[in-house]
Structures are given as C-alpha cells and as structure tokens.
N, C-alpha and C. Protein backbone atom coordinates (compact mmCIF):
# COMPACT_ATOMS: atom_id res chain seq x y z
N UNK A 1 24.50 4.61 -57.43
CA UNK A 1 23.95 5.76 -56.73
C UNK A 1 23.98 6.95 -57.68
N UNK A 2 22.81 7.86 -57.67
CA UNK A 2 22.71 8.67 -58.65
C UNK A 2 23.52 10.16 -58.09
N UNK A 3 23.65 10.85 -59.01
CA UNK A 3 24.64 12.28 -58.74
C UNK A 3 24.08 12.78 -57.68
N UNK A 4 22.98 12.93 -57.93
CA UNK A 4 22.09 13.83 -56.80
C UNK A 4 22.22 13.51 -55.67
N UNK A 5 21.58 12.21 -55.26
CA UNK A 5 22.04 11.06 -53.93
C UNK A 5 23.56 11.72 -53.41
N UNK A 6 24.54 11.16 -54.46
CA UNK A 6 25.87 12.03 -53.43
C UNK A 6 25.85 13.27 -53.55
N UNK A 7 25.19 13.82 -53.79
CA UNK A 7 25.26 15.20 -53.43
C UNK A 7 24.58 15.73 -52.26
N UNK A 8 23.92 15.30 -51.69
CA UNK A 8 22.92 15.21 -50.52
C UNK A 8 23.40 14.22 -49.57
N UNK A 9 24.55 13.14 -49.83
CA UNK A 9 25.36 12.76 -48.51
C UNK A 9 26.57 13.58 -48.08
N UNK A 10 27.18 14.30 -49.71
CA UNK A 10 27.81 15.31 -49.44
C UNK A 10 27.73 16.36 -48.37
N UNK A 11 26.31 16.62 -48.74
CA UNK A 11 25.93 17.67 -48.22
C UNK A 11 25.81 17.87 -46.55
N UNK A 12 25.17 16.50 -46.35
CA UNK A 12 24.62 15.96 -45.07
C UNK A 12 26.43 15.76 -44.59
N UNK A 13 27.07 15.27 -44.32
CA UNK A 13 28.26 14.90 -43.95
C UNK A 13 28.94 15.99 -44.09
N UNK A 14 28.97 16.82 -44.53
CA UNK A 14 29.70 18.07 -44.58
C UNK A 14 28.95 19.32 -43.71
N UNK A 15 27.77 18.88 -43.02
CA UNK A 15 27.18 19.52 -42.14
C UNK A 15 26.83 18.55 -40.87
N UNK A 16 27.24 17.86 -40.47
CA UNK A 16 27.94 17.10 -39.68
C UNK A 16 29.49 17.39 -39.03
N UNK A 17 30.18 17.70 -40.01
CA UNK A 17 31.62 18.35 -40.06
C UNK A 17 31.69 19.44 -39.52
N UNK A 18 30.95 20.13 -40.27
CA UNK A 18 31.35 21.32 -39.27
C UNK A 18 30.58 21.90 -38.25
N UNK A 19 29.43 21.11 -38.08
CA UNK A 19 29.10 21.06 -36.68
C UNK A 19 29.82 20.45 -35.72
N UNK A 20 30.95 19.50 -35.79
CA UNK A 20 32.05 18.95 -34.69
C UNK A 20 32.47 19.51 -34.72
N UNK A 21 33.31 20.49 -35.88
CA UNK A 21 34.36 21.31 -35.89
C UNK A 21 34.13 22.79 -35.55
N UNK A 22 32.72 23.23 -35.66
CA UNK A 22 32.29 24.45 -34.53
C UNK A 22 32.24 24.25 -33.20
N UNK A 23 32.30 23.47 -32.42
CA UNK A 23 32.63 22.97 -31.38
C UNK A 23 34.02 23.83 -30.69
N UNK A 24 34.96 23.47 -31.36
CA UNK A 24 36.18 23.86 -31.60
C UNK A 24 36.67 25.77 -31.68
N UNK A 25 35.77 26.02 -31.94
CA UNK A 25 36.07 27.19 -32.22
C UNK A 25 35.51 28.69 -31.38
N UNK A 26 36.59 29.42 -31.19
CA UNK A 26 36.20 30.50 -30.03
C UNK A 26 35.74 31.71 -30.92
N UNK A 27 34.62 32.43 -30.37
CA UNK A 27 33.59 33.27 -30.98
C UNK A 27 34.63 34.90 -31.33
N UNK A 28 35.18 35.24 -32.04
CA UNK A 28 35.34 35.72 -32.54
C UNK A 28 35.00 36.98 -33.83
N UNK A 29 35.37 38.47 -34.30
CA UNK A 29 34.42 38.71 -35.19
C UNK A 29 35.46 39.71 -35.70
N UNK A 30 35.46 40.37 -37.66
CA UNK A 30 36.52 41.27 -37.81
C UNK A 30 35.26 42.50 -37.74
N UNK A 31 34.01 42.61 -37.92
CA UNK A 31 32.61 43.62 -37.50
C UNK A 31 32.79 44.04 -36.31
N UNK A 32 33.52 45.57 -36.17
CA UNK A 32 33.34 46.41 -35.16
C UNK A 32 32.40 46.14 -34.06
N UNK A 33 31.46 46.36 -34.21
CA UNK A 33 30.17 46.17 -33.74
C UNK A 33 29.73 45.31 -33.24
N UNK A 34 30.17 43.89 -33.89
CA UNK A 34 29.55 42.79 -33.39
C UNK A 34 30.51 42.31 -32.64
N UNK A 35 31.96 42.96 -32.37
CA UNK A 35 32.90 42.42 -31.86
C UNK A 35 32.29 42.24 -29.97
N UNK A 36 31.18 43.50 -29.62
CA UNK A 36 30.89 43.31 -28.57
C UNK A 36 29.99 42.86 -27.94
N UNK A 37 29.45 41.81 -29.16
CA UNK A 37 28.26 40.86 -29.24
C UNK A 37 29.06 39.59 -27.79
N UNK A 38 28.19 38.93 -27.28
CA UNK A 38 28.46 37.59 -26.77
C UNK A 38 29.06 36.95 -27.07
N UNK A 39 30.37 36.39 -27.10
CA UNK A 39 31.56 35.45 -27.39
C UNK A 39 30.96 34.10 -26.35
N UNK A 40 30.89 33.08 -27.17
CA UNK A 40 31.23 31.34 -26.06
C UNK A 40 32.32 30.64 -27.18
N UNK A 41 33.00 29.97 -26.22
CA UNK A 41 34.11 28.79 -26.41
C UNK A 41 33.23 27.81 -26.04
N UNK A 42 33.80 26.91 -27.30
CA UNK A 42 33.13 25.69 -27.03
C UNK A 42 33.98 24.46 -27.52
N UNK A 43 33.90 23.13 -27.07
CA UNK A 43 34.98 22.11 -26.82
C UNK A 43 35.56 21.85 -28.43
N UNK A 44 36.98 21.24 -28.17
CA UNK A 44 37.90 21.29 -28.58
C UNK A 44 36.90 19.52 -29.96
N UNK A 45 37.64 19.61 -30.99
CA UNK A 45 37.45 18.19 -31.85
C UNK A 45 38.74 18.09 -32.88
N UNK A 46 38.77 17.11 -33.72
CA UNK A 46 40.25 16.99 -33.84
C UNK A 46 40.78 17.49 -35.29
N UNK A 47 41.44 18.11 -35.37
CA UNK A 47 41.75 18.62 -36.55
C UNK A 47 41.59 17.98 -37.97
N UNK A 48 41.63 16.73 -37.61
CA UNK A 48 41.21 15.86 -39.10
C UNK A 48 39.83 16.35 -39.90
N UNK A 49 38.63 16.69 -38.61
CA UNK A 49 37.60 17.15 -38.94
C UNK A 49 37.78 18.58 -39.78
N UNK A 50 38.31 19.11 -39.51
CA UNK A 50 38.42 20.43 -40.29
C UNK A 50 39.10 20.09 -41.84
N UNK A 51 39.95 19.23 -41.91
CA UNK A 51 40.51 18.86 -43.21
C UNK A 51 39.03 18.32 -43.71
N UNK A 52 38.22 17.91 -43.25
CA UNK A 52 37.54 17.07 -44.12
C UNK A 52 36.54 18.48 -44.93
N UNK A 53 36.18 19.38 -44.18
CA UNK A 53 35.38 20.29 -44.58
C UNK A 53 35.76 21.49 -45.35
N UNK A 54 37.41 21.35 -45.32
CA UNK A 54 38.27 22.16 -46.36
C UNK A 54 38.60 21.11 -47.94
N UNK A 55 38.36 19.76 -47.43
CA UNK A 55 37.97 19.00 -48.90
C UNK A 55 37.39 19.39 -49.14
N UNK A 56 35.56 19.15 -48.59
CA UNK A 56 34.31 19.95 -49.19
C UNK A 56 34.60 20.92 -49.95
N UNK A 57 34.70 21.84 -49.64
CA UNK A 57 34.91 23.10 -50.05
C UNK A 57 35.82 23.08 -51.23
N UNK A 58 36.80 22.36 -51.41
CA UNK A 58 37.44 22.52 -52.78
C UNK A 58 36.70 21.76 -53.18
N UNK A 59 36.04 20.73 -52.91
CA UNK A 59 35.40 20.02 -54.29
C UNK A 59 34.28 20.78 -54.76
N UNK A 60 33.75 21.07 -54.08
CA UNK A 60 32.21 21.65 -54.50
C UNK A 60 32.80 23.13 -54.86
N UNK A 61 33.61 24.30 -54.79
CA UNK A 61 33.66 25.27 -54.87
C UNK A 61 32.74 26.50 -54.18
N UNK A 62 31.88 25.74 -52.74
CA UNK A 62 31.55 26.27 -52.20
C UNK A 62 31.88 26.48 -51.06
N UNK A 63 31.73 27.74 -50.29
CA UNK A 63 32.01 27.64 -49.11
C UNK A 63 30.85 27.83 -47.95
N UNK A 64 31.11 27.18 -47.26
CA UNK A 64 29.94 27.24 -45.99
C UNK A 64 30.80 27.27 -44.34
N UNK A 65 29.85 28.18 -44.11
CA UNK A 65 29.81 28.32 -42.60
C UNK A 65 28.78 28.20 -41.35
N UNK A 66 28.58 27.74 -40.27
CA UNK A 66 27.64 27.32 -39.80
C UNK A 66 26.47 28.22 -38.99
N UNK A 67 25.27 28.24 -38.93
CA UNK A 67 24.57 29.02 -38.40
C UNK A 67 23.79 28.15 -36.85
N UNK A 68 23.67 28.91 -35.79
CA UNK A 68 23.22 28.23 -34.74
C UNK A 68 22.21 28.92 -33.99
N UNK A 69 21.04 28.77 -33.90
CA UNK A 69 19.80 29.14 -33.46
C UNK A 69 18.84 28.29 -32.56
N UNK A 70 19.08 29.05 -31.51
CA UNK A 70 18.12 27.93 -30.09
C UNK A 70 18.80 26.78 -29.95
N UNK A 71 20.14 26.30 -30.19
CA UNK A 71 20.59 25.11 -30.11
C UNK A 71 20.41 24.15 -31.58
N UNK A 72 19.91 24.80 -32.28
CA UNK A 72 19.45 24.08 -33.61
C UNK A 72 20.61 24.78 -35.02
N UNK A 73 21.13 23.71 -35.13
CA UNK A 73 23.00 23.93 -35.79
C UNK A 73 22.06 24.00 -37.61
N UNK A 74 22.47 24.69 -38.33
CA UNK A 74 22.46 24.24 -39.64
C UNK A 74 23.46 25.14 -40.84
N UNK A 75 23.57 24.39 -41.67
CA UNK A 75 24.78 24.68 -42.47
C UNK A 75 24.09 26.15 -43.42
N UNK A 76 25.14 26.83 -43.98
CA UNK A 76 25.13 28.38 -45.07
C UNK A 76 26.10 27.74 -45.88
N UNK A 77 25.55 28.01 -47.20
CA UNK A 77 25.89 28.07 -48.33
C UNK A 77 26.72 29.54 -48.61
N UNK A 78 27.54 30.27 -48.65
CA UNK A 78 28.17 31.38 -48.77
C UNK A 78 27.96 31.90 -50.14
N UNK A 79 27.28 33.04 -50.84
CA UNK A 79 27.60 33.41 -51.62
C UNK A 79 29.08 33.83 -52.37
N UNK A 80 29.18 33.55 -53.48
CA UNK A 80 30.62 33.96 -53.76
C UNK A 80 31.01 35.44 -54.67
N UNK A 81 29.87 36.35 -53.99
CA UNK A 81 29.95 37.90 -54.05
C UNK A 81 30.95 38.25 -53.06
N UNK A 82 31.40 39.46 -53.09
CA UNK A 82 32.09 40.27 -52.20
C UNK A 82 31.32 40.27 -50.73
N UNK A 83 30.35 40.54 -50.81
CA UNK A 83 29.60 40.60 -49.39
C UNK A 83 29.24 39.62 -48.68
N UNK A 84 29.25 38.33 -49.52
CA UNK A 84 29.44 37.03 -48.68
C UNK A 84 30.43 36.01 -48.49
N UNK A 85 31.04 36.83 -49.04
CA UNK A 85 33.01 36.41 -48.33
C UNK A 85 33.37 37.17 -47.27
N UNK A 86 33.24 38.39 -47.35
CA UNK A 86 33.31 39.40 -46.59
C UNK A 86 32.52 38.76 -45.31
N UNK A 87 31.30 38.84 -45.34
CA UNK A 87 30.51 38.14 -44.16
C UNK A 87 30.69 36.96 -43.48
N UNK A 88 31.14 35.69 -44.55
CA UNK A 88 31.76 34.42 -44.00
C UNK A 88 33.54 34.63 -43.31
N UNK A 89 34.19 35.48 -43.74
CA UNK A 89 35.25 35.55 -43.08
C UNK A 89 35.27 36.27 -41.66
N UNK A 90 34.52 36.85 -41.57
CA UNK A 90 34.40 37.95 -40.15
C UNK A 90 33.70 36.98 -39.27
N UNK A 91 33.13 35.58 -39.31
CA UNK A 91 32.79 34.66 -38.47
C UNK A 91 34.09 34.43 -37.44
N UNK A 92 33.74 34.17 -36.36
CA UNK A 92 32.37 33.95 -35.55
C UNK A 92 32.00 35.23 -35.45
N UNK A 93 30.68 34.93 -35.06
CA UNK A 93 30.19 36.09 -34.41
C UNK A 93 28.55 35.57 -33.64
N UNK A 94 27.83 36.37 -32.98
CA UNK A 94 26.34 36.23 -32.70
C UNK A 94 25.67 37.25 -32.46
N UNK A 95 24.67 37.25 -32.95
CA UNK A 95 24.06 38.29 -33.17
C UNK A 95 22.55 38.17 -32.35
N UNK A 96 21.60 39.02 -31.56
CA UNK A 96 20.67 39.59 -31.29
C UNK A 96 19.88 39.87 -32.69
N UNK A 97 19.10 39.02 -33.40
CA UNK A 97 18.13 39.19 -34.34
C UNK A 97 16.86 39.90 -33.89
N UNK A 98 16.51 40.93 -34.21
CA UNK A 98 14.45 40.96 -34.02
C UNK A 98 13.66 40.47 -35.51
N UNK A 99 12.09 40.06 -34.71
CA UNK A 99 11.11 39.73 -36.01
C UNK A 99 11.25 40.90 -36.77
N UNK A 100 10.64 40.54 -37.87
CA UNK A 100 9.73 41.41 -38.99
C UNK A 100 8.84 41.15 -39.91
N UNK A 101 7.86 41.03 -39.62
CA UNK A 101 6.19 40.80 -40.38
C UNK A 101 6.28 39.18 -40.62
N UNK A 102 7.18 38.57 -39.11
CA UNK A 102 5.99 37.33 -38.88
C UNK A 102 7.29 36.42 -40.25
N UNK A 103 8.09 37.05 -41.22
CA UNK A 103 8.77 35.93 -41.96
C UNK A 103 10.13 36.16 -41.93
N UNK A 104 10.81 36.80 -41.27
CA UNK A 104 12.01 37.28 -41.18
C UNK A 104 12.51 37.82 -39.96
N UNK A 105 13.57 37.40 -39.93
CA UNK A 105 14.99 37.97 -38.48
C UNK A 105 15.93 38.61 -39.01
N UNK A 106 15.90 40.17 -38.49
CA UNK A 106 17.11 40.73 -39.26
C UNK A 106 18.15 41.53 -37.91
N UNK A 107 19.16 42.14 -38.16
CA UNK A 107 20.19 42.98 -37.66
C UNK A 107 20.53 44.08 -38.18
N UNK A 108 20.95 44.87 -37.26
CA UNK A 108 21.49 46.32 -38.17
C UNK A 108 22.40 46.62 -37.35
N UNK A 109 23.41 46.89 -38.00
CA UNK A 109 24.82 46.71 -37.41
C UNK A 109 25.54 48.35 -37.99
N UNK A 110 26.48 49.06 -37.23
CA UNK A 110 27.01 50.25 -37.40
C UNK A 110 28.09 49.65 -38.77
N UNK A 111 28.88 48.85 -38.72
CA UNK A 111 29.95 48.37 -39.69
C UNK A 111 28.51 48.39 -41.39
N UNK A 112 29.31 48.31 -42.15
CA UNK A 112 28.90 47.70 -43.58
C UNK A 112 29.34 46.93 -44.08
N UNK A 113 28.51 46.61 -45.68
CA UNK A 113 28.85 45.06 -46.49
C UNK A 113 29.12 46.24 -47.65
N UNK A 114 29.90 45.08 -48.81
CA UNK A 114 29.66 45.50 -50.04
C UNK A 114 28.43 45.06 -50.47
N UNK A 115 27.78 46.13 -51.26
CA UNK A 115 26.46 46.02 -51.64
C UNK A 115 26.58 45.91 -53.09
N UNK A 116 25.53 44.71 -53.94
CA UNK A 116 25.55 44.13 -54.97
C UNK A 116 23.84 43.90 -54.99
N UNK A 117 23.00 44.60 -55.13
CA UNK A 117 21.63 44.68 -55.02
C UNK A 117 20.83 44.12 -56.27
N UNK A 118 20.34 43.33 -55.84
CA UNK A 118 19.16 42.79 -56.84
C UNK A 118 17.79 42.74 -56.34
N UNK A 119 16.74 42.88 -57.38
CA UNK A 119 15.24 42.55 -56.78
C UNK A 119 15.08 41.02 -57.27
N UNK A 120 15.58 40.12 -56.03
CA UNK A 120 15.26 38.75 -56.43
C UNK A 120 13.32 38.48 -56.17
N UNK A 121 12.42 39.37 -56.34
CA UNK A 121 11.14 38.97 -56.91
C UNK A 121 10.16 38.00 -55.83
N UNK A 122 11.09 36.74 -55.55
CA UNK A 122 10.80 35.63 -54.44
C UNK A 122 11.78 35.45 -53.69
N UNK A 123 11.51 35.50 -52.49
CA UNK A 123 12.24 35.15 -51.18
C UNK A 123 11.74 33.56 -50.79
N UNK A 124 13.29 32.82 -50.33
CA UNK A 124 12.71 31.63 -50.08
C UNK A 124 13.21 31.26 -48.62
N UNK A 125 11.81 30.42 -47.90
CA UNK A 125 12.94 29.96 -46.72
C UNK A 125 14.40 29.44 -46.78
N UNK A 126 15.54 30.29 -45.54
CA UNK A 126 16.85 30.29 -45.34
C UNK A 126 17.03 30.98 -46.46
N UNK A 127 16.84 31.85 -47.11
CA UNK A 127 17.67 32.98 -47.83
C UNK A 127 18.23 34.26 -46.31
N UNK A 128 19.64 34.13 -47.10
CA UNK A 128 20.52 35.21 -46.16
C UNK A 128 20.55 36.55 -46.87
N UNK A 129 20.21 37.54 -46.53
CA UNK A 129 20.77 38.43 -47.66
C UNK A 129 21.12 39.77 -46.64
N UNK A 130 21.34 40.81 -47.71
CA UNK A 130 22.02 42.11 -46.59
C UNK A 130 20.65 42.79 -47.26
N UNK A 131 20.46 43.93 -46.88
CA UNK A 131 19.48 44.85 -46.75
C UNK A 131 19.80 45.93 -46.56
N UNK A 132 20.24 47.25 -47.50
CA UNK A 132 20.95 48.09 -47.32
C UNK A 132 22.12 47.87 -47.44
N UNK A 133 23.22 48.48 -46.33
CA UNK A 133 24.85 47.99 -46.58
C UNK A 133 25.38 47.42 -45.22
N UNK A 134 24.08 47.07 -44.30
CA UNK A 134 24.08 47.20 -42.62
C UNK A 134 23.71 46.27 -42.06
N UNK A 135 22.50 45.59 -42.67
CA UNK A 135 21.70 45.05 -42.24
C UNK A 135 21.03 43.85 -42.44
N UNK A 136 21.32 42.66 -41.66
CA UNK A 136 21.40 41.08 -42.05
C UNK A 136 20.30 40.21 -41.90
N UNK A 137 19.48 39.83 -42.69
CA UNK A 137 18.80 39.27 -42.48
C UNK A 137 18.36 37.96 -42.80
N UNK A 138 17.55 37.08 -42.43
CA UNK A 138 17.36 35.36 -42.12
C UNK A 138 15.88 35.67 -42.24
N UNK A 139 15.35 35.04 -43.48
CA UNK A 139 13.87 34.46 -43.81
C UNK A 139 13.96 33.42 -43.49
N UNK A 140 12.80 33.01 -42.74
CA UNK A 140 12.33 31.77 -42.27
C UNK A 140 11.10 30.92 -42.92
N UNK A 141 10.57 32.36 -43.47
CA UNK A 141 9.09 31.96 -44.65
C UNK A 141 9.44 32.19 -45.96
N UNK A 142 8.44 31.66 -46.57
CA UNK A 142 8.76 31.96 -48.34
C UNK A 142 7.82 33.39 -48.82
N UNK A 143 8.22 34.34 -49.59
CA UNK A 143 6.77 34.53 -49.72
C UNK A 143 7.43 35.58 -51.15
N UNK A 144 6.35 36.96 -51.76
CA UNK A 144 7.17 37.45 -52.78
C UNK A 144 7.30 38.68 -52.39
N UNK A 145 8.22 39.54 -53.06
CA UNK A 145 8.65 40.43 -52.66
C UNK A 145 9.12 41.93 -53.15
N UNK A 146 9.00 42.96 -53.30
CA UNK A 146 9.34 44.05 -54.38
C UNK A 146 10.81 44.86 -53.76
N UNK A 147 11.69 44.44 -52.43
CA UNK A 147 12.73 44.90 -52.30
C UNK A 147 13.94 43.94 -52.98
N UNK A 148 14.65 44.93 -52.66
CA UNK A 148 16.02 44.84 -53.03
C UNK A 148 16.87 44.32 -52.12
N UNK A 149 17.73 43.11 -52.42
CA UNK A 149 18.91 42.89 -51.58
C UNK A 149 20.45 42.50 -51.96
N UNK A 150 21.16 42.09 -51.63
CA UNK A 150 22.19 41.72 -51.85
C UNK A 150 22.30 40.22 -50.95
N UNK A 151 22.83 39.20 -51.89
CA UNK A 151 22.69 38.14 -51.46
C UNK A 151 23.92 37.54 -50.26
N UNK A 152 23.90 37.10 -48.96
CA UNK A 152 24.90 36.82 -48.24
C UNK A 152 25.01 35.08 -48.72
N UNK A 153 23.77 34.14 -48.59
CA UNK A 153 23.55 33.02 -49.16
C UNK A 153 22.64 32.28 -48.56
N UNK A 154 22.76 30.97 -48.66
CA UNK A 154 21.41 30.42 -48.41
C UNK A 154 21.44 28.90 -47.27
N UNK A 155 20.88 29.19 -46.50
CA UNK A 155 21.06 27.80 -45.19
C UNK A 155 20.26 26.65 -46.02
N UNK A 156 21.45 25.84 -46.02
CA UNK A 156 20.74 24.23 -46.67
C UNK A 156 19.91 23.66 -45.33
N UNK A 157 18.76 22.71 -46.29
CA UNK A 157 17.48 22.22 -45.55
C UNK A 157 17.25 23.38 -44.42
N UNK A 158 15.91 24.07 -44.99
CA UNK A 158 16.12 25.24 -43.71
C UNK A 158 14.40 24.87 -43.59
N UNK A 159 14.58 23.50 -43.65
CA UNK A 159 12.86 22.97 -42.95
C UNK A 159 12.39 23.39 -41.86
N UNK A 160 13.07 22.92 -40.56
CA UNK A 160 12.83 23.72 -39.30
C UNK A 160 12.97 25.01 -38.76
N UNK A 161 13.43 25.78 -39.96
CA UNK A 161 13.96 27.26 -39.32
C UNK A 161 12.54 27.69 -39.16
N UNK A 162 11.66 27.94 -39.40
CA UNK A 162 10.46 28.73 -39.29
C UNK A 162 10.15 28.37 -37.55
N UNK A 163 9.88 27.07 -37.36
CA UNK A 163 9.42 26.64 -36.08
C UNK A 163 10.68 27.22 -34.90
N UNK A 164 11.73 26.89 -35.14
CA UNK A 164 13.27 27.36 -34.21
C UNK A 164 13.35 28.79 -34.17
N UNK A 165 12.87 29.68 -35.05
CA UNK A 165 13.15 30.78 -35.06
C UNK A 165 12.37 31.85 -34.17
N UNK A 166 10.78 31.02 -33.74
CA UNK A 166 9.96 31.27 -32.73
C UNK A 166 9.38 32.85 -33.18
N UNK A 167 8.62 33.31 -32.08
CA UNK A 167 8.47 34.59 -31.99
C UNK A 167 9.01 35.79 -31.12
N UNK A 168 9.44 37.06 -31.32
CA UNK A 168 10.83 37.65 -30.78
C UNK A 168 11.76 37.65 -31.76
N UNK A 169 12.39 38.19 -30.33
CA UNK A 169 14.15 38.12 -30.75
C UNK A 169 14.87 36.93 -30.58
N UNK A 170 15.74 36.35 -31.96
CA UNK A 170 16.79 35.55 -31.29
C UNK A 170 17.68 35.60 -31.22
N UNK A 171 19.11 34.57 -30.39
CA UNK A 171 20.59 35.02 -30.84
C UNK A 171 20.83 34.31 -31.93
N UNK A 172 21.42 34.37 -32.62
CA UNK A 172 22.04 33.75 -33.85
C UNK A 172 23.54 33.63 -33.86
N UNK A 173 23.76 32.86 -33.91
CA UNK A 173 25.44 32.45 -33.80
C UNK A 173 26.11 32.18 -34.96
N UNK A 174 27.35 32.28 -35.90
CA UNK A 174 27.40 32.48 -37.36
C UNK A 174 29.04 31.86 -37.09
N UNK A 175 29.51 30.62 -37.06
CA UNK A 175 31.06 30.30 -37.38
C UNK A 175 31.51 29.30 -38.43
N UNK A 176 32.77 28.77 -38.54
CA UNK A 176 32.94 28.11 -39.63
C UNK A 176 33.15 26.77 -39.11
C-alpha cells in the first residue's frame, strides 16, 4: 500500500473517530459571545475512541476538530498559528453563519483572534480563515481573491460543503 493510500485511511478513520467521539461531548465555548450561542449534549461513546484520535494527532502533528452543518459531520484540519489553536481550543461552540456573494458563510463575533494576515491570492473550497480579528468564515466555493486573512484551517474532503451549506443562514457546530 502506497504512503498516500494510508494517509487517506488515516485520514478517513480519524474522521470517523471523532465523529463517535463528538457524540460525547457537551457544547461548550471559552468566546464570550458565543458562550450564548445554542449548547446540545449529545450521547455518551467510550473513551478508547478518544485515545485513538489523540494517537492521530501525535502522529500526524496535526490537530483537528470537528465541524457539523445540517447534520453533515466533517473533519478541520487546525492551523498551527496562534489563531487556530486559539479557535480549536475554545470548541465547542455553534454558531449562526450568514451567506456572502453566493461562496462563503461567515460570523462576527464581539470576542477576537490573533491576527496573522496574509493575501492567500486563491481561496479554496473548506478554507477556514478569520477576517479581521472577529470574524469567521467557511468557503464553500473556490474562486480568487484580493483580501486578506488569517488562516483558522482547512475541512478535509469538503466535496459536499457547497450543496449542505444551502442558501441563508446556517448553524455551524465546531467540537473536538
């Protein structure tokens, strides 16, 4: 089996994981703001599962946390900037997203991020990034771009997000 191959059962099985193991976990947030967002508890799974996704994570040196939209679970890649540690640790949380021009769901929240701004040029579907020092946003389309962001990270296979993400507002749910 070639590197790549396990890296993509890795991947797949480690988003499996912590979709059982979000299950488990009560909605929570350290964001002022979002603290008075919608909280759900949801059923209990067994702690082995969580060891398996704290292996992940040391092996790969990445960390991920899970994103949940319309019932449709998919895994975040965490940047390993200040602002997307910062953002992956203050999980759970859910958030009230609105559109914006048809390729993006964003938030604007009273709390802030550390801001680390780049003009990444191209935006790709499931790029996470902050926008300002406030404001969170989820591309669902690809397209190019002349702003500036700071990267939060990036939802693996984010094939269906365009179709799930609909038109409107959605909630977005963000735990580990």
């Amino acid at each position: 089996m070639e590197s790549s191959d396990k890296k993509k059962i890795i991947l797949i099985l480690a988003t499996m994981v912590i979709a059982m193991v979000s299950m488990s976990i009560f909605m929570r947030t350290g964001f002022e703001s979002i603290k008075k967002e919608k909280r759900k508890k949801t059923q209990d799974v067994s702690v082995g599962a969580e060891s398996e996704v704290q292996k992940e994570e040391e092996n790969t040196g990445i960390k991920y946390i899970s994103i949940r939209v319309n019932g449709e679970s998919y895994l975040m890649s965490v940047d390993s900037g200040k602002a997307g540690q910062e953002f992956a640790t203050s999980t759970p949380f859910e958030l009230e997203m609105l559109d914006l021009n048809n390729n993006e769901k964003y938030y604007t929240g009273s709390d802030t991020l550390p801001v680390k701004n780049y003009k990444p040029e191209h935006i790709n579907a499931g790029d996470v990034m902050l926008y300002g020092d406030n404001t969170i946003v989820i591309f669902y389309k690809s397209f190019d771009t002349q702003y500036e962001y700071t990267r939060l990270g990036r939802i693996v296979s984010p094939e269906s997000l365009e179709s799930v993400m609909g038109n409107g507002k959605v909630t977005v749910e963000f735990f580990k």
